[in-house]
Protein backbone atom coordinates (compact mmCIF):
# COMPACT_ATOMS: atom_id res chain seq x y z
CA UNK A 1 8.27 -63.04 61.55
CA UNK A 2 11.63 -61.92 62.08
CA UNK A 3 13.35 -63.20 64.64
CA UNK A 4 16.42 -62.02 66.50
CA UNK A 5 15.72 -58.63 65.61
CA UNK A 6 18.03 -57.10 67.99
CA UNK A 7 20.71 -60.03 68.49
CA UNK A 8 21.89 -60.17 65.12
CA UNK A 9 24.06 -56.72 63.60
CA UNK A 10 22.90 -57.25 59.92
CA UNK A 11 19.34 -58.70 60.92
CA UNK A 12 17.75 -55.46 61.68
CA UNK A 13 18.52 -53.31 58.35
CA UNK A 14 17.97 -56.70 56.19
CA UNK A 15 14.77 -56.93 57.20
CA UNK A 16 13.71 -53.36 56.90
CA UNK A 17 15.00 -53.31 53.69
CA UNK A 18 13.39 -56.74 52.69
CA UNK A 19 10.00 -55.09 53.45
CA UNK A 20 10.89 -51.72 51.76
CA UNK A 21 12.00 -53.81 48.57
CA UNK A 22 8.61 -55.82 48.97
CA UNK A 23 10.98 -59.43 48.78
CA UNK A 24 9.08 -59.91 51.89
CA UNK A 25 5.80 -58.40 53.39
CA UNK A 26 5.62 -56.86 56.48
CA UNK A 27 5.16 -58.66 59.90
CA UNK A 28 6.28 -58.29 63.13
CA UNK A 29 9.99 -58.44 64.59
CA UNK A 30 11.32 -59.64 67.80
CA UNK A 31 13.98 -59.22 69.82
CA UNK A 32 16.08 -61.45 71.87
CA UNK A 33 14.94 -62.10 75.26
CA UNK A 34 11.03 -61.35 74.06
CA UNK A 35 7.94 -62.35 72.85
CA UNK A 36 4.41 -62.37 71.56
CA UNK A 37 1.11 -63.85 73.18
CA UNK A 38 -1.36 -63.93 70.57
CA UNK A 39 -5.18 -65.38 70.98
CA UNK A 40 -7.45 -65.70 67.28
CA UNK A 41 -4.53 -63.98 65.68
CA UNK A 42 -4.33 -60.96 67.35
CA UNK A 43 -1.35 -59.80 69.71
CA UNK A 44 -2.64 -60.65 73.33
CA UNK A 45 0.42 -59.04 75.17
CA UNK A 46 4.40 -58.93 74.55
CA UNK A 47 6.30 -59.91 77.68
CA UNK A 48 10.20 -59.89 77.78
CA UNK A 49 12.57 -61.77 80.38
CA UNK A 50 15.33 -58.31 79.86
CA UNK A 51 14.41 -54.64 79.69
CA UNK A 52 14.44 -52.99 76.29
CA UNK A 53 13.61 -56.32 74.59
CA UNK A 54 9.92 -56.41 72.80
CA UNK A 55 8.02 -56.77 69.35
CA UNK A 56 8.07 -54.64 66.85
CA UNK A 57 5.30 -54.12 64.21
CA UNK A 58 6.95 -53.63 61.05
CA UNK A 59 4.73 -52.57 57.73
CA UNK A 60 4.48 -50.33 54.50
CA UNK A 61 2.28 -47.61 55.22
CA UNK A 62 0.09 -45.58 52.41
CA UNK A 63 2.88 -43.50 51.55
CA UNK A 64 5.02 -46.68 50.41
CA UNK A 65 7.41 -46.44 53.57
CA UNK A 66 8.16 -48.55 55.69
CA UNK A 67 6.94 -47.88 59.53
CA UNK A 68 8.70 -50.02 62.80
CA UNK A 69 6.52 -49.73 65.75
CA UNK A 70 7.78 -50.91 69.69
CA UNK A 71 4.76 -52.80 70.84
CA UNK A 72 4.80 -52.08 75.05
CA UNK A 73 6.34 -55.14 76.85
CA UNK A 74 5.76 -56.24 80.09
CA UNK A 75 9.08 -57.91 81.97
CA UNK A 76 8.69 -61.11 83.66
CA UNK A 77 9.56 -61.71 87.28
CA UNK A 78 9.36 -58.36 88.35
C-alpha cells in the first residue's frame, strides 16, 4: 500500500520504481482525497471526496514490467 500517491512529488516514481526493482512487491496506490472499500480481501468499490483522486493497481506483469491501473472511483456527496 502506497499511500499519498498523488500528494507527494517523489512518491509516485519511488514507488514504481520500488516495484520495477522488486525492493517491494506490487500493491495498490492511493491518492489523496481517496480510498478503497474492500470485503474478504477483494476491492468492494473506490470512492473519492475530489475528482481525479482514486486507487491505482500497481503490479509486474508477465513481461517483467511494471503495469499502473486507475481503478473507477465514485465521488462522495454528489
Amino acid at each position: 500500500m502506497c499511500p499519498h500517491y498523488d500528494g507527494e512529488p517523489e512518491r509516485r516514481p519511488g514507488y514504481l520504481a520500488a516495484v520495477n526493482d522488486r525492493a517491494l512487491p506490487g500493491g495498490w496506490a492511493v491518492d489523496d482525497g481517496a480510498a478503497g472499500v474492500f470485503a474478504d480481501g477483494r476491492l468492494v468499490e473506490v470512492v473519492t471526496r475530489r475528482p481525479g483522486a482514486t486507487l491505482h493497481r500497481v503490479s509486474v506483469g508477465g513481461d517483467g514490467s511494471v503495469a499502473e491501473v486507475a481503478q473507477p472511483a465514485r465521488q462522495l456527496g454528489r
